[in-house]
Protein backbone atom coordinates (compact mmCIF):
# COMPACT_ATOMS: atom_id res chain seq x y z
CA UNK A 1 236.50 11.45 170.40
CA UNK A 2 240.19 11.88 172.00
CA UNK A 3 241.45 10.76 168.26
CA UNK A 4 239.08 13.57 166.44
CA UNK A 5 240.68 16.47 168.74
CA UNK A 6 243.98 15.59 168.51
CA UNK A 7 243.56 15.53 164.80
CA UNK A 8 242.09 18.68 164.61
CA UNK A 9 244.65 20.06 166.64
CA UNK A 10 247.17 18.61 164.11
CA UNK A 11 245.65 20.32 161.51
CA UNK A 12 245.25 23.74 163.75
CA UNK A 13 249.59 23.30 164.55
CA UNK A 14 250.18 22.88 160.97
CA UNK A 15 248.44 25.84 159.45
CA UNK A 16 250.25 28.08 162.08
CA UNK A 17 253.46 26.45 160.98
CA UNK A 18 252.86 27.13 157.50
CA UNK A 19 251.73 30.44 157.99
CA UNK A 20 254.81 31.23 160.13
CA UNK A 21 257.10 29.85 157.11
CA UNK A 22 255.30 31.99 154.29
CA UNK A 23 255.73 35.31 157.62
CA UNK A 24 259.59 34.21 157.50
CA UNK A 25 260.33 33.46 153.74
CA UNK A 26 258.33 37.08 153.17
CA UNK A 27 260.65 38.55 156.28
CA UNK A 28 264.10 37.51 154.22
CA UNK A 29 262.41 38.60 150.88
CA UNK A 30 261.97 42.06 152.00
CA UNK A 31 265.54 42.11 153.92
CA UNK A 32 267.14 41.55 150.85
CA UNK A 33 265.15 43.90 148.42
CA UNK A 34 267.02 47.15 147.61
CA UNK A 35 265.59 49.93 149.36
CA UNK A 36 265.05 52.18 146.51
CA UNK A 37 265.68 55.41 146.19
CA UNK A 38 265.03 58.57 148.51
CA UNK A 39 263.45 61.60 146.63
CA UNK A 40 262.89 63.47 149.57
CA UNK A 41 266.74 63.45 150.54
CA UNK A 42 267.42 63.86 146.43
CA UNK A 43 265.81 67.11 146.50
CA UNK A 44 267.73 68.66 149.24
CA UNK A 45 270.63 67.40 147.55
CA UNK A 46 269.89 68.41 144.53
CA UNK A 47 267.42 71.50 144.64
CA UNK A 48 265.05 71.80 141.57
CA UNK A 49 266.86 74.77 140.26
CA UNK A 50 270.04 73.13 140.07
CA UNK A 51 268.60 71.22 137.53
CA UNK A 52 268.37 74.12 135.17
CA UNK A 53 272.40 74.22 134.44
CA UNK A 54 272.60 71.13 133.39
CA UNK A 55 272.14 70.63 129.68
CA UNK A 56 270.43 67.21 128.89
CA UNK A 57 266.75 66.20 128.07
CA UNK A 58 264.77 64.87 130.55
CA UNK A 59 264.46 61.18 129.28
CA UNK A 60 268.52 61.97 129.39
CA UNK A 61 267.82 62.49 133.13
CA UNK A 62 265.57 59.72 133.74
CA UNK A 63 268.23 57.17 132.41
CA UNK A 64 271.04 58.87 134.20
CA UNK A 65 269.05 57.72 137.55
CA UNK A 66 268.11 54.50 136.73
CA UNK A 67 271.02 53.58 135.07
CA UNK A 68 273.72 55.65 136.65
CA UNK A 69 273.30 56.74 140.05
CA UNK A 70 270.42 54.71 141.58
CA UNK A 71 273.23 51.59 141.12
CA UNK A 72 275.48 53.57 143.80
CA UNK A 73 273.33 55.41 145.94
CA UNK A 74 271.49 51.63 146.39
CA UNK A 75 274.62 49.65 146.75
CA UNK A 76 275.20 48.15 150.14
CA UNK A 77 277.67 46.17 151.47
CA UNK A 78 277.40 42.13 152.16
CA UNK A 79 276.97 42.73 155.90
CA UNK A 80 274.06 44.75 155.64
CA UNK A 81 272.32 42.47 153.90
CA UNK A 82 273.39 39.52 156.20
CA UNK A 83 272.27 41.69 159.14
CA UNK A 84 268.74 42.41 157.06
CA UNK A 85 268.74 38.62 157.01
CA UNK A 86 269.14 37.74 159.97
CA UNK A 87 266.56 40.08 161.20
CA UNK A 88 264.06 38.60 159.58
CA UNK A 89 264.66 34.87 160.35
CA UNK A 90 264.92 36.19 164.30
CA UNK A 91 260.95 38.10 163.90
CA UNK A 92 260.00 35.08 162.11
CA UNK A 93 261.17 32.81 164.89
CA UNK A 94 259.34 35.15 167.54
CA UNK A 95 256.78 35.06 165.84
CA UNK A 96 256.21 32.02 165.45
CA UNK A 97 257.01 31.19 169.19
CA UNK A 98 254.65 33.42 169.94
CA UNK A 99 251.78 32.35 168.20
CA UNK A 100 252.39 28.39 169.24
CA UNK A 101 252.51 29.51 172.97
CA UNK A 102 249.37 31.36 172.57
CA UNK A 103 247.49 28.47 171.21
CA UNK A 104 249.28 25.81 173.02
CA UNK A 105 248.13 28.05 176.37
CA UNK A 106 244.46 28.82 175.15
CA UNK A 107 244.28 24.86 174.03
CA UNK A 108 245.69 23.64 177.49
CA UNK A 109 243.65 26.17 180.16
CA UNK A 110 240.68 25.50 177.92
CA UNK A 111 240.43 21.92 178.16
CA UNK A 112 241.59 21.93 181.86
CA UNK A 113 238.26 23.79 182.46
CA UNK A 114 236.40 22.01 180.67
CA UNK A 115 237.65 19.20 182.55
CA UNK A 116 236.69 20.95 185.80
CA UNK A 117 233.35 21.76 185.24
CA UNK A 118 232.55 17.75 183.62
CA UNK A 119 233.82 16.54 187.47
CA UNK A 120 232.17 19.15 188.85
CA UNK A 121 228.53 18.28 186.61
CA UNK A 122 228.39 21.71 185.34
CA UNK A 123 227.10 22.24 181.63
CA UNK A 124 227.36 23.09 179.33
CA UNK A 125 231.34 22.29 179.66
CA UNK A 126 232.31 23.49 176.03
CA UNK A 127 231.73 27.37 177.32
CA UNK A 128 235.37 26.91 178.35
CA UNK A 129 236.76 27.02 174.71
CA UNK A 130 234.18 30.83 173.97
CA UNK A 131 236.44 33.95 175.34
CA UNK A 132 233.90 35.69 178.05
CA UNK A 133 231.83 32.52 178.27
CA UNK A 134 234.12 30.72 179.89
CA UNK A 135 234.22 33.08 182.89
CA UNK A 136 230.59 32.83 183.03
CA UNK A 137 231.14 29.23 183.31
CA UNK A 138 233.88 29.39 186.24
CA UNK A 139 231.13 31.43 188.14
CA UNK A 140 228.67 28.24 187.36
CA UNK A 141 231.24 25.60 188.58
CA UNK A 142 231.66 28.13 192.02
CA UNK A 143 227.72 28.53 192.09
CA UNK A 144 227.72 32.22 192.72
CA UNK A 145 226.55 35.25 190.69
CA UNK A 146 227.72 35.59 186.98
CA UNK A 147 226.80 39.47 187.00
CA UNK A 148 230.53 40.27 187.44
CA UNK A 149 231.25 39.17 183.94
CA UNK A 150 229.54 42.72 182.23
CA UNK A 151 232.60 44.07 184.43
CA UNK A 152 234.54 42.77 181.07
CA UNK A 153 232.27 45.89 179.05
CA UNK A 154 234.09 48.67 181.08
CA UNK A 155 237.09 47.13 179.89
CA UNK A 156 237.43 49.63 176.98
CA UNK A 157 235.74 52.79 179.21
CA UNK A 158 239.01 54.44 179.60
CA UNK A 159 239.76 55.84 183.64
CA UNK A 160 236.59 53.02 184.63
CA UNK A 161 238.67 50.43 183.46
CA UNK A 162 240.98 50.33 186.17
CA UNK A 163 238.25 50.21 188.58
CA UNK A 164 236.75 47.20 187.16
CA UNK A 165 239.77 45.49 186.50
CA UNK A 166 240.29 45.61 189.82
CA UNK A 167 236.70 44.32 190.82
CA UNK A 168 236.73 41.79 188.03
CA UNK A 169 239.77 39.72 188.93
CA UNK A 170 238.80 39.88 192.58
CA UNK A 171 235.73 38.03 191.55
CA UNK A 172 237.92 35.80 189.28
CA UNK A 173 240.04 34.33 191.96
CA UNK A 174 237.07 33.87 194.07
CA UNK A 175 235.52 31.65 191.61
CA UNK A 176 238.58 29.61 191.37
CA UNK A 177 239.03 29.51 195.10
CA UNK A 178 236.03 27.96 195.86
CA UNK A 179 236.22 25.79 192.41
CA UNK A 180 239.66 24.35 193.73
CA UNK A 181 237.98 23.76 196.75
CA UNK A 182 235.21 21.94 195.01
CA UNK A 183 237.94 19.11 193.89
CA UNK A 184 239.48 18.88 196.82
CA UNK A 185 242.43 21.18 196.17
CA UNK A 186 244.34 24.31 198.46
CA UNK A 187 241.68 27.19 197.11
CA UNK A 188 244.92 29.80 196.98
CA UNK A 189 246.41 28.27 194.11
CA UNK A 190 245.12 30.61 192.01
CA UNK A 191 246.69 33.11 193.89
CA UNK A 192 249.90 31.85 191.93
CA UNK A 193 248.66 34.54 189.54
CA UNK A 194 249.82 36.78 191.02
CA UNK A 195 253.46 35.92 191.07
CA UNK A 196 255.05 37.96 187.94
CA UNK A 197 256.84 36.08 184.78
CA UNK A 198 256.59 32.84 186.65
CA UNK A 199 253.22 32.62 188.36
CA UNK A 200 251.25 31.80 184.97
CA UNK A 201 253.40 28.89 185.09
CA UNK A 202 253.37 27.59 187.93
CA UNK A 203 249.39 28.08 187.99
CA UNK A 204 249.30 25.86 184.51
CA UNK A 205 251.09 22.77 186.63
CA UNK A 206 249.11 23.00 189.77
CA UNK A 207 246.03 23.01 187.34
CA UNK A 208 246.84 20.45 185.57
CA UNK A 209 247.53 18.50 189.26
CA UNK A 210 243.92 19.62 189.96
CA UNK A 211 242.40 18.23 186.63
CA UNK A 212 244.45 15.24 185.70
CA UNK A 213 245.42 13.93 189.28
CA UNK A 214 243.70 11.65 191.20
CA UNK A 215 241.30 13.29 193.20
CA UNK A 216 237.57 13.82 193.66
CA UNK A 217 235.17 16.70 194.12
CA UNK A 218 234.47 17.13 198.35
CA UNK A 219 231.17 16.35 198.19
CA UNK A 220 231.59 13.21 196.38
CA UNK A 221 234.36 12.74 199.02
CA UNK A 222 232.70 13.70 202.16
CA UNK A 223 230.15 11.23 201.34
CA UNK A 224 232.62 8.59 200.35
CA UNK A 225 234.07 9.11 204.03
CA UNK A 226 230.52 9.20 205.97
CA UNK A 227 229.59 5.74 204.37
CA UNK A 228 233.47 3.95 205.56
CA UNK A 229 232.45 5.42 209.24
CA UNK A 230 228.70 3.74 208.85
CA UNK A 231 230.68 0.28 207.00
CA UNK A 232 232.84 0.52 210.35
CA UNK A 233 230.02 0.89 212.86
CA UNK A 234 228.26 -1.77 211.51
């Protein structure tokens, strides 16, 4: 099983890498195009009635612009297109930074949950990998209410949104409180949240402490402890 997910996530990493190498070979393509020319600008230049001093035909015209003058209005100098270049490669490279993180992150707080709801025998576990169904499963593994989910409809109600923001993620780090609890673990540590730039961070290593430490869930543990004090009695 272990071997069939971490080839599918070989797969998964090497269509984003690909994609991000056609994104950047596409970014330096269009740097280095020619910008064409700009008839808007041309015609305040030039007015239309300009135009009617000048004896020549129009297919005279045509050629003198895209033979004649389109070559120097369009010429630019080696820098600019080195700068073009270079712009390209560095939104390629965010871009594709950007995209890794985001699936490395999803891939890594997924499974951790998943994780957390197999020790603590909630199911079904794979809800951790569905967007919104994995919140409904975090409410499973804290056995309390899952009506604070539909909180995530008034999302897109605009002035209400605030107000369930608000009430949402109160409810969110009370799940994880008590599910931290559940495995034996300081219930603030999701309050690491809360903690700007770094917080998400520092919430990723304490939860993977939490999944892939050594540790068991409290009830397992009180239970462990009650039958050592009845071995000792004895």
């Amino acid at each position: 099983m272990k071997k069939k997910s971490l080839k599918s996530l070989s797969v998964i990493f090497t269509l984003i890498a690909v994609f991000s190498f056609c994104f950047l070979s596409l970014g330096v393509v269009v740097a280095q195009e020619e910008p064409g020319w700009d008839f808007d600008e041309m015609d305040e230049l030039y007015p239309e009635d300009a135009w009617e001093e000048v004896e020549m035909t129009p297919e005279e015209i045509e050629e003198l612009f895209t033979e004649g003058w389109m070559e120097v209005y369009d010429e630019r100098e080696p820098e600019d297109v080195l700068a073009g270049v270079f712009a390209g490669i560095l939104g390629g490279g965010i871009l594709i930074f950007s995209i890794l993180f985001f699936v490395a992150s999803y891939v890594y707080f997924s499974l951790a949950y998943m994780r957390l709801a197999q020790k603590l025998n909630t199911e079904p576990a794979w809800l951790a990998w569905i967007p919104v169904a994995n919140v409904y499963l975090m409410s499973k593994m804290a056995k309390m209410h899952w009506w604070p989910v539909l909180l995530i409809a008034a999302f897109i109600i605009p002035f209400i949104n605030i107000l369930a923001y608000i009430a949402f993620m109160v409810f969110f780090f009370i799940w994880n409180w008590k599910i931290f609890e559940k495995v034996n673990r300081p219930g603030w540590w999701p309050l690491m949240l809360l903690i700007p730039v770094v917080g998400a961070l520092i919430f990723a290593v304490l939860l993977g402490m939490t999944v892939w430490g050594k540790n068991e869930p409290a009830k397992e543990k009180k239970e462990a402890e009650e039958e050592t004090g009845k071995g000792e009695e004895e």
